[in-house]
C-alpha atoms as a PDB file:
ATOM      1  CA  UNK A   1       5.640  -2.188 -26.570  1.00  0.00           C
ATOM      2  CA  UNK A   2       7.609  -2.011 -23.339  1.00  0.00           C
ATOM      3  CA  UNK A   3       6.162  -2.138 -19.966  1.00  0.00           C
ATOM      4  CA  UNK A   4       4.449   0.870 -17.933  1.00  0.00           C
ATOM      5  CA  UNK A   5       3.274   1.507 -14.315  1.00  0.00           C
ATOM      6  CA  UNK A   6       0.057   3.055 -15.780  1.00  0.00           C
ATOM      7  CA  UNK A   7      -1.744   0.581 -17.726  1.00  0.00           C
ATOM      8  CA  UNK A   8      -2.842  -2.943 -17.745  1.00  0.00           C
ATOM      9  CA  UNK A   9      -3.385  -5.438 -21.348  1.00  0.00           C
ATOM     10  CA  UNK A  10      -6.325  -4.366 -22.964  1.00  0.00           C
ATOM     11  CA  UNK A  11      -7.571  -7.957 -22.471  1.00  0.00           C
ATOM     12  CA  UNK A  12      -7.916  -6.948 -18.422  1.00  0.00           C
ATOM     13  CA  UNK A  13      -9.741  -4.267 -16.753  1.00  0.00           C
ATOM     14  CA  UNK A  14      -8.013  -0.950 -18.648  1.00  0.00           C
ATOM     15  CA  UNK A  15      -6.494   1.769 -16.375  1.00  0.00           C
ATOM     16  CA  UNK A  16      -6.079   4.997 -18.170  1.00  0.00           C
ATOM     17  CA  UNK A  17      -4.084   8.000 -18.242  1.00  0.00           C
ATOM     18  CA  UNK A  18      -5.224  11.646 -18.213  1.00  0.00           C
ATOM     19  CA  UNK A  19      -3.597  13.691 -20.892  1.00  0.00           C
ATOM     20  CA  UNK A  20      -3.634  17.499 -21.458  1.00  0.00           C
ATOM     21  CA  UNK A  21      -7.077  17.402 -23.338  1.00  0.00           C
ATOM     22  CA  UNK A  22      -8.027  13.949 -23.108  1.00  0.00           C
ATOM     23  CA  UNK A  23      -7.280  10.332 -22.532  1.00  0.00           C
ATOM     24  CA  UNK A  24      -5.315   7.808 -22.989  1.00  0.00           C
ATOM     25  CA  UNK A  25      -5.819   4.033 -23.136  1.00  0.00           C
ATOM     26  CA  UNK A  26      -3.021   2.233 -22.987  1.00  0.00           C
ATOM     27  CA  UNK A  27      -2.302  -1.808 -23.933  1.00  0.00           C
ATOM     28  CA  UNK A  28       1.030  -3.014 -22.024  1.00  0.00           C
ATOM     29  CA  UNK A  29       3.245  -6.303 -22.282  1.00  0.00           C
ATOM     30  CA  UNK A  30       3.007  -8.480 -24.800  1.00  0.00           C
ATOM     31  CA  UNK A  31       1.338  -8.998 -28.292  1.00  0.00           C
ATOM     32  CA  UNK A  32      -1.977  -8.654 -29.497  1.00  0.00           C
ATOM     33  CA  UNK A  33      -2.400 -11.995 -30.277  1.00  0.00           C
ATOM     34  CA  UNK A  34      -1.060 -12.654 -26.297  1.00  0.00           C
ATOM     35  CA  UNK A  35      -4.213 -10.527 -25.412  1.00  0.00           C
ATOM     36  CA  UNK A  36      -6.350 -12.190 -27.246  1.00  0.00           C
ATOM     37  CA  UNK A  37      -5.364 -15.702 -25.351  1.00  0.00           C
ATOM     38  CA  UNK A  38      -5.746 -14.407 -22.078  1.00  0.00           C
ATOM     39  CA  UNK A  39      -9.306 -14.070 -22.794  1.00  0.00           C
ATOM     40  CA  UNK A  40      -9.907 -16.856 -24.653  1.00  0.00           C
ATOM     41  CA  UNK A  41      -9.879 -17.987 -28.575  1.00  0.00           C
ATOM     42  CA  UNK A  42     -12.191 -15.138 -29.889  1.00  0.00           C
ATOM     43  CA  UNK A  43     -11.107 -13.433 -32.218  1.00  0.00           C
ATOM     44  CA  UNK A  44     -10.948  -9.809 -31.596  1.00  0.00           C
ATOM     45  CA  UNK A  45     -11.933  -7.244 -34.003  1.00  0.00           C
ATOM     46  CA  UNK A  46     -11.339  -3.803 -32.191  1.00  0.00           C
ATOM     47  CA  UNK A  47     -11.922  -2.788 -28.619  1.00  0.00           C
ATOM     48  CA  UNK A  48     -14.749   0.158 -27.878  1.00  0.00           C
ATOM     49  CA  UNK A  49     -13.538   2.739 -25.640  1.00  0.00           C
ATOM     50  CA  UNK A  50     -16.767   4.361 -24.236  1.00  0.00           C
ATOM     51  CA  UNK A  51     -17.164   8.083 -22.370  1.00  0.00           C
ATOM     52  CA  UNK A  52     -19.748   9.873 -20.864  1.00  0.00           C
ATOM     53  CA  UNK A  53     -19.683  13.527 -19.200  1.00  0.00           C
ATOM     54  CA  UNK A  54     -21.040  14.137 -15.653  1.00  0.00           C
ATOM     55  CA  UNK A  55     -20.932  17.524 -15.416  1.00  0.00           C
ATOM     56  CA  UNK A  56     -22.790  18.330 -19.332  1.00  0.00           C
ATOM     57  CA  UNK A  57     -26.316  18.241 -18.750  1.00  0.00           C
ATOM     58  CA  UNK A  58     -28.164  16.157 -21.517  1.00  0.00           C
ATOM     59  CA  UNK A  59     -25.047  14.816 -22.121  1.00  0.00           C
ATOM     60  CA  UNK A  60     -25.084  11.258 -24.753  1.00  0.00           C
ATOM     61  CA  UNK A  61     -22.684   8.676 -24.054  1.00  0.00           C
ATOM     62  CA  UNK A  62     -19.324   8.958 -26.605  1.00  0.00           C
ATOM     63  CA  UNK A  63     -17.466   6.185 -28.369  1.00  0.00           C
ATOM     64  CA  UNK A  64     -14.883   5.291 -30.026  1.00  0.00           C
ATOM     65  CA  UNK A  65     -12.783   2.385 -31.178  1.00  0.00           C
ATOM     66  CA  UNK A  66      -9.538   0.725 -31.812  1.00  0.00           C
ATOM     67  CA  UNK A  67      -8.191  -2.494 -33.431  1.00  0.00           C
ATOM     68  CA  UNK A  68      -5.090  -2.001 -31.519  1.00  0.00           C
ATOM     69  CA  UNK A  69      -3.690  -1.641 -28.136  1.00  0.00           C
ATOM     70  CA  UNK A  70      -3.490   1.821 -27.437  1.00  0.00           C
ATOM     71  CA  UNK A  71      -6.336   4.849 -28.236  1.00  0.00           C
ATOM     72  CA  UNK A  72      -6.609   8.537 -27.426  1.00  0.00           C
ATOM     73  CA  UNK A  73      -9.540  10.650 -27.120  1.00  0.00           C
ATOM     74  CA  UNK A  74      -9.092  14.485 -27.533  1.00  0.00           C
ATOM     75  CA  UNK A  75     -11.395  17.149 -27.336  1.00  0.00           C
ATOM     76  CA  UNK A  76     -12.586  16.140 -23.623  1.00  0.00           C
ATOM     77  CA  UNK A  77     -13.995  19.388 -21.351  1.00  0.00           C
ATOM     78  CA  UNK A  78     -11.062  20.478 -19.228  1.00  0.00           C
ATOM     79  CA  UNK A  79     -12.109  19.785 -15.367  1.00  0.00           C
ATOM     80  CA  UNK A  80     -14.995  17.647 -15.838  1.00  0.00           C
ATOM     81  CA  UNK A  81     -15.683  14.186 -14.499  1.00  0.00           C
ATOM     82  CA  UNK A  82     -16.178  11.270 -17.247  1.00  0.00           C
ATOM     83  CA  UNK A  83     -17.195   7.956 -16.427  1.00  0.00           C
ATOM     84  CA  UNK A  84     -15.109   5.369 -18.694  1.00  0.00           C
ATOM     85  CA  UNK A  85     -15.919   2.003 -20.149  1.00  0.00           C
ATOM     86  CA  UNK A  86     -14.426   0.037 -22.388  1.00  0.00           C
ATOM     87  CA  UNK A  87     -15.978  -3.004 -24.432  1.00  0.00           C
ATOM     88  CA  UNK A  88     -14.086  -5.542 -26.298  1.00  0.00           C
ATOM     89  CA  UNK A  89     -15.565  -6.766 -29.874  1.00  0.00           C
ATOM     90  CA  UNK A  90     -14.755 -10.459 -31.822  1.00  0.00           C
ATOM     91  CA  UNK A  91     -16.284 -12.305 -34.988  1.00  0.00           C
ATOM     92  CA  UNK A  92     -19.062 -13.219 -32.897  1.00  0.00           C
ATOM     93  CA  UNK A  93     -20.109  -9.677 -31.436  1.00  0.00           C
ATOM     94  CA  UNK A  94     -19.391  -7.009 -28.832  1.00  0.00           C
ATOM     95  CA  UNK A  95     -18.974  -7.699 -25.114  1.00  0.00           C
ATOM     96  CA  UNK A  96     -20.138  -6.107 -22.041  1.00  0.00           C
ATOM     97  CA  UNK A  97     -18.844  -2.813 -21.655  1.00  0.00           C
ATOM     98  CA  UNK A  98     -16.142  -2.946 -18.067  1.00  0.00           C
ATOM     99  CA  UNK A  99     -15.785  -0.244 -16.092  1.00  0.00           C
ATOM    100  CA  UNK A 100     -12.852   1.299 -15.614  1.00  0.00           C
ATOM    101  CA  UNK A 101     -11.868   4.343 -12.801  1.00  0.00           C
ATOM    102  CA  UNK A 102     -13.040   7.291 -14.007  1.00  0.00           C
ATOM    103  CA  UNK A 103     -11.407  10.670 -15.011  1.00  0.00           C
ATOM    104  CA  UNK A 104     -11.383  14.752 -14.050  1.00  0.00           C
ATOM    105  CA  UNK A 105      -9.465  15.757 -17.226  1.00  0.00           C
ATOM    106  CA  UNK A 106      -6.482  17.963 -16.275  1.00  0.00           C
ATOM    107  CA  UNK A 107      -6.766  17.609 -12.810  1.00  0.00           C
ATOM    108  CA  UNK A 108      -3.777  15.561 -12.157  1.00  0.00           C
ATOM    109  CA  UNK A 109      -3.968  13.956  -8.645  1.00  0.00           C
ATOM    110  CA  UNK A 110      -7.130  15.269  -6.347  1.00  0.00           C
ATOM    111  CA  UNK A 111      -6.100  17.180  -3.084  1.00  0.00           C
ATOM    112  CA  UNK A 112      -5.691  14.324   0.473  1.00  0.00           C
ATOM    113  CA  UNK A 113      -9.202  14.295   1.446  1.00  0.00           C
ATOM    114  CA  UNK A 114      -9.401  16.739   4.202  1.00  0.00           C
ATOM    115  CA  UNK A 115     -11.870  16.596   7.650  1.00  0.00           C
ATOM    116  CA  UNK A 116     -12.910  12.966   7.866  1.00  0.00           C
ATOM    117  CA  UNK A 117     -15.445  11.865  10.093  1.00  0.00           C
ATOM    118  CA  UNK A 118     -16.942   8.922  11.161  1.00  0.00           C
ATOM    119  CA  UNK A 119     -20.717   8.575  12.248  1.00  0.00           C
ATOM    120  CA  UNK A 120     -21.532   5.944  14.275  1.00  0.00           C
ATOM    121  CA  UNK A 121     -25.549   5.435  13.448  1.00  0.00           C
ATOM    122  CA  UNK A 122     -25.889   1.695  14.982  1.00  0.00           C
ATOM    123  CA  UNK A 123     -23.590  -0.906  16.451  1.00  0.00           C
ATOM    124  CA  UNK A 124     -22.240  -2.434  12.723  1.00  0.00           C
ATOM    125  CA  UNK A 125     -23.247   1.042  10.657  1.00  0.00           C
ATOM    126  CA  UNK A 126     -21.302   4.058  10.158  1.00  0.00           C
ATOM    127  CA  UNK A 127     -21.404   6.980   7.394  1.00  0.00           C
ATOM    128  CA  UNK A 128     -17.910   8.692   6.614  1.00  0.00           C
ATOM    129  CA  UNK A 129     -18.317  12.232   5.076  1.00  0.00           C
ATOM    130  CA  UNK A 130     -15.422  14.219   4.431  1.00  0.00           C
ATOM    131  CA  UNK A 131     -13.920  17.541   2.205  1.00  0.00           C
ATOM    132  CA  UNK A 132     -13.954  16.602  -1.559  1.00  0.00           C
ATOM    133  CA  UNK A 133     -11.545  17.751  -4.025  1.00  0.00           C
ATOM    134  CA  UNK A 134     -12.748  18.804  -7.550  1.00  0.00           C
ATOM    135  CA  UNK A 135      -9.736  17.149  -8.972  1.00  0.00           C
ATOM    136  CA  UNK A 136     -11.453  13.910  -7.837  1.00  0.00           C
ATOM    137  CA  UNK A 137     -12.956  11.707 -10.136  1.00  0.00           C
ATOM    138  CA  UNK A 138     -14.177   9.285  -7.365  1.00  0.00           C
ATOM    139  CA  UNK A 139     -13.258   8.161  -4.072  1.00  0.00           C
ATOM    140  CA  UNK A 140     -12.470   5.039  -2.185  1.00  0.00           C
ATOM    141  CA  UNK A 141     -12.881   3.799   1.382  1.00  0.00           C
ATOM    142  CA  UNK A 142      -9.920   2.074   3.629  1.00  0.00           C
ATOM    143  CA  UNK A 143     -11.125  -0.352   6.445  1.00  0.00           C
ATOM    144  CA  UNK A 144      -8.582  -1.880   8.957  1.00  0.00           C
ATOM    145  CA  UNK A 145     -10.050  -4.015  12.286  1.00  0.00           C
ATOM    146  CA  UNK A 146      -7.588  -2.222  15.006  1.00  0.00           C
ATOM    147  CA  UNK A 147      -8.406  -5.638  17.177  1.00  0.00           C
ATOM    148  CA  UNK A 148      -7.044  -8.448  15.282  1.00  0.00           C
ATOM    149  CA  UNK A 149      -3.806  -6.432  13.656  1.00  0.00           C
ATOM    150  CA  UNK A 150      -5.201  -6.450  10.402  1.00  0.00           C
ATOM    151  CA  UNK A 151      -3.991  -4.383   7.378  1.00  0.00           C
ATOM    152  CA  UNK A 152      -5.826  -1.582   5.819  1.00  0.00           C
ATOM    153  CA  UNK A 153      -7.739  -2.613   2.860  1.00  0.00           C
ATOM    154  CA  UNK A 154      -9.644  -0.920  -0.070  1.00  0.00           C
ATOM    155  CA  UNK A 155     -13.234  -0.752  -1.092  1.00  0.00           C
ATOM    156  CA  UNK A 156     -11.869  -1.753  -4.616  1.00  0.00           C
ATOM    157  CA  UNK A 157     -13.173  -1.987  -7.137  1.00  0.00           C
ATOM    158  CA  UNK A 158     -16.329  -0.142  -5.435  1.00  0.00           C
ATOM    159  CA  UNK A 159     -15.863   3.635  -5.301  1.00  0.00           C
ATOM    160  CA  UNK A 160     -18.016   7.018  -4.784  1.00  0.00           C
ATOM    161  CA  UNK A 161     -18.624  10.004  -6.475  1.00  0.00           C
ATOM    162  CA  UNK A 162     -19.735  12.070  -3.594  1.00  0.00           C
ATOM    163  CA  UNK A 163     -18.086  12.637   0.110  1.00  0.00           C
ATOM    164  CA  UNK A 164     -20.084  10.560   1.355  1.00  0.00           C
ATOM    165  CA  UNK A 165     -21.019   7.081   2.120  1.00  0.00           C
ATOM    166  CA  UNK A 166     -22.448   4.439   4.441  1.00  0.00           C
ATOM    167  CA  UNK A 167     -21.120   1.222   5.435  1.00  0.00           C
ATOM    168  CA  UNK A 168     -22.656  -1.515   7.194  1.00  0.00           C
ATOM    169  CA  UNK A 169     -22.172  -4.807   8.250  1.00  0.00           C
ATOM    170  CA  UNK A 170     -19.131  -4.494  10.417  1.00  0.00           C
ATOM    171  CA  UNK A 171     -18.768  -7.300  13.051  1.00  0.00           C
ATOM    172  CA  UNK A 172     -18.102  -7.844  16.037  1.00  0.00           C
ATOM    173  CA  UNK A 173     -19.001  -3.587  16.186  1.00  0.00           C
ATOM    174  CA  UNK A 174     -18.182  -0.443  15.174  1.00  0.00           C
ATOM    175  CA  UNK A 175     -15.338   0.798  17.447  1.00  0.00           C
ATOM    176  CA  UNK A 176     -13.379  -2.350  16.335  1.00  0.00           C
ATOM    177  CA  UNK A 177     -12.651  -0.547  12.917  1.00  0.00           C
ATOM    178  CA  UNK A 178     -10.331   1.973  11.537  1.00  0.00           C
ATOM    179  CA  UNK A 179     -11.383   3.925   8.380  1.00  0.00           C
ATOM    180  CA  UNK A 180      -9.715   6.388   5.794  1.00  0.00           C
ATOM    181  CA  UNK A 181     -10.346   7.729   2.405  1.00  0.00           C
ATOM    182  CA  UNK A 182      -8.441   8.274  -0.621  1.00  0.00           C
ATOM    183  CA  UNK A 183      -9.759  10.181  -4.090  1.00  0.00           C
ATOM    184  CA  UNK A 184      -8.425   9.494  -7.552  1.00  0.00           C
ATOM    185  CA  UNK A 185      -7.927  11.208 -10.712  1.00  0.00           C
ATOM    186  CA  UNK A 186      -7.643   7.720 -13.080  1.00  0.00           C
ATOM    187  CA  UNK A 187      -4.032   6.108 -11.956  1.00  0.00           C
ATOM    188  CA  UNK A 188      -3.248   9.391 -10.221  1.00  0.00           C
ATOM    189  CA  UNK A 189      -4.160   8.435  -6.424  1.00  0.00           C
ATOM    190  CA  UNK A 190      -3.347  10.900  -3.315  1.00  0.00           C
ATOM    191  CA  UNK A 191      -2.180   8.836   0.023  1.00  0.00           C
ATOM    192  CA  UNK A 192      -4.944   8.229   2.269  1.00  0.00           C
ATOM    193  CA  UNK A 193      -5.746  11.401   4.410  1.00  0.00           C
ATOM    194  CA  UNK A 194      -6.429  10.896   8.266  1.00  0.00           C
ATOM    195  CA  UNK A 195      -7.546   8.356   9.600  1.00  0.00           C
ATOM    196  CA  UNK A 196     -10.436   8.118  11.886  1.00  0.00           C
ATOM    197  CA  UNK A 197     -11.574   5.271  14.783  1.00  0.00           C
ATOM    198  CA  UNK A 198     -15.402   4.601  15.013  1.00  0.00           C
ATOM    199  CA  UNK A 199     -16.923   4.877  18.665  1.00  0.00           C
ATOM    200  CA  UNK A 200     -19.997   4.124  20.418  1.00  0.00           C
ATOM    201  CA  UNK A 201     -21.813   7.248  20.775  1.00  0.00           C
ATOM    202  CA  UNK A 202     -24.389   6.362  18.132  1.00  0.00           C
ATOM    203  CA  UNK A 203     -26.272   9.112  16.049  1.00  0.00           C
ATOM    204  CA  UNK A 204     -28.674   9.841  13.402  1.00  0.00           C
ATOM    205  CA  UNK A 205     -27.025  10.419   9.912  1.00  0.00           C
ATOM    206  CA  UNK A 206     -28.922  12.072   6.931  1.00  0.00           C
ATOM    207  CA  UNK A 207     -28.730  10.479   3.255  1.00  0.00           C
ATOM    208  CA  UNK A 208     -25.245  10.860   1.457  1.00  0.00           C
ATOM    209  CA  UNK A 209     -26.118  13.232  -1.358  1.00  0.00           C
ATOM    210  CA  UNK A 210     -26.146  12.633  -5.199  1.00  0.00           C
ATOM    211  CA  UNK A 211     -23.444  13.317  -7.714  1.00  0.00           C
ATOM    212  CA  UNK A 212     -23.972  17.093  -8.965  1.00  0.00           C
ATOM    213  CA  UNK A 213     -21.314  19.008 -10.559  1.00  0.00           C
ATOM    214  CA  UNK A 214     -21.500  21.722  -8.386  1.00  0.00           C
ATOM    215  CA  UNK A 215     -21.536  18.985  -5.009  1.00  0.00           C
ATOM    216  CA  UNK A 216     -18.022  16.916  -5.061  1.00  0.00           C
END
């Protein structure tokens, strides 16, 4: 199997790619048997690729597996959000499920998030809230110091699924940062929209709201 811009081994953390319907899981570079060393000298069975719906209520958590590389899963709701796992299993019994970015199916990539702004609610605290996009599965934050030079840099591998969300601890202060905020559809990413400077007029922010399928 040659090599892609979409996908990692299946030994690492799997990226994915949205199909029409569904989703695909790719395995890149290399042999199975190459997998299998860079994790060690189990010896893997099949890998458990692992789906759940946000926006179905009572939804169950889906499954299925692979003893290969690659796997696709049809039959996914057009335009809703899935949260995506995968698990790897050997002679000696299944792994921990690893997260992997989740997925709007046929959404391609979400809309530049749109309206940013930055709360300043103490001296090392602010809340970012923005316009979502409903082709976002999640979003992540960008932090760059504006003192020191620094570059940008991403909340990897922690994201959001609401826009909205606090973040704390930022030394010397506030109005030393620069902050921006980019959503993702799997590996389809938009650029970062505006970016937005922190200041010191400090204010009260109410609680970021929870996921609903009718709040992105």
């Amino acid at each position: 199997m040659g090599a892609c811009e979409t996908c990692v081994c299946a030994a690492e953390v799997p990226r994915f790619l949205v199909l029409t319907t569904g989703l695909r899981v790719t395995g890149c570079g290399g042999s199975s048997r190459e997998a299998e060393a860079a994790i060690g000298t189990w010896n893997i069975d099949r890998y458990q690729i692992i789906t759940f719906d946000k926006d179905t209520a009572g939804a169950y958590i889906e499954d299925v597996s692979t003893k290969g590389q690659s796997a696709e899963i049809s039959e996914l709701i057009p335009g809703h959000h899935y949260s995506v796992w995968i698990a790897t299993w050997t002679d000696k019994g299944g792994g921990l499920p690893v997260g992997a970015r989740a997925i709007t199916v046929r959404a391609g990539a979400p809309q530049e998030p749109d309206d940013l702004k930055v709360i300043s609610t103490d001296s090392t605290t602010v809340q970012l809230q923005w316009t979502g996009s409903s082709a976002a599965a999640r979003y992540r934050w960008w932090t760059r110091n504006i003192s020191d030079g620094s570059a940008s840099t991403s909340s990897d591998p922690s994201s959001t699924d609401v826009a909205c969300h606090f973040i704390g601890w930022l030394f010397p202060g506030v109005w030393n940062f620069e902050f921006c905020v980019s959503g993702y559809d799997g590996v389809n990413e938009f650029v970062k929209g505006n970016c937005v400077i922190a200041n010191r007029n400090y204010m009260t922010a109410a609680s970021c709201p929870t996921y609903s399928s009718s709040a992105l």
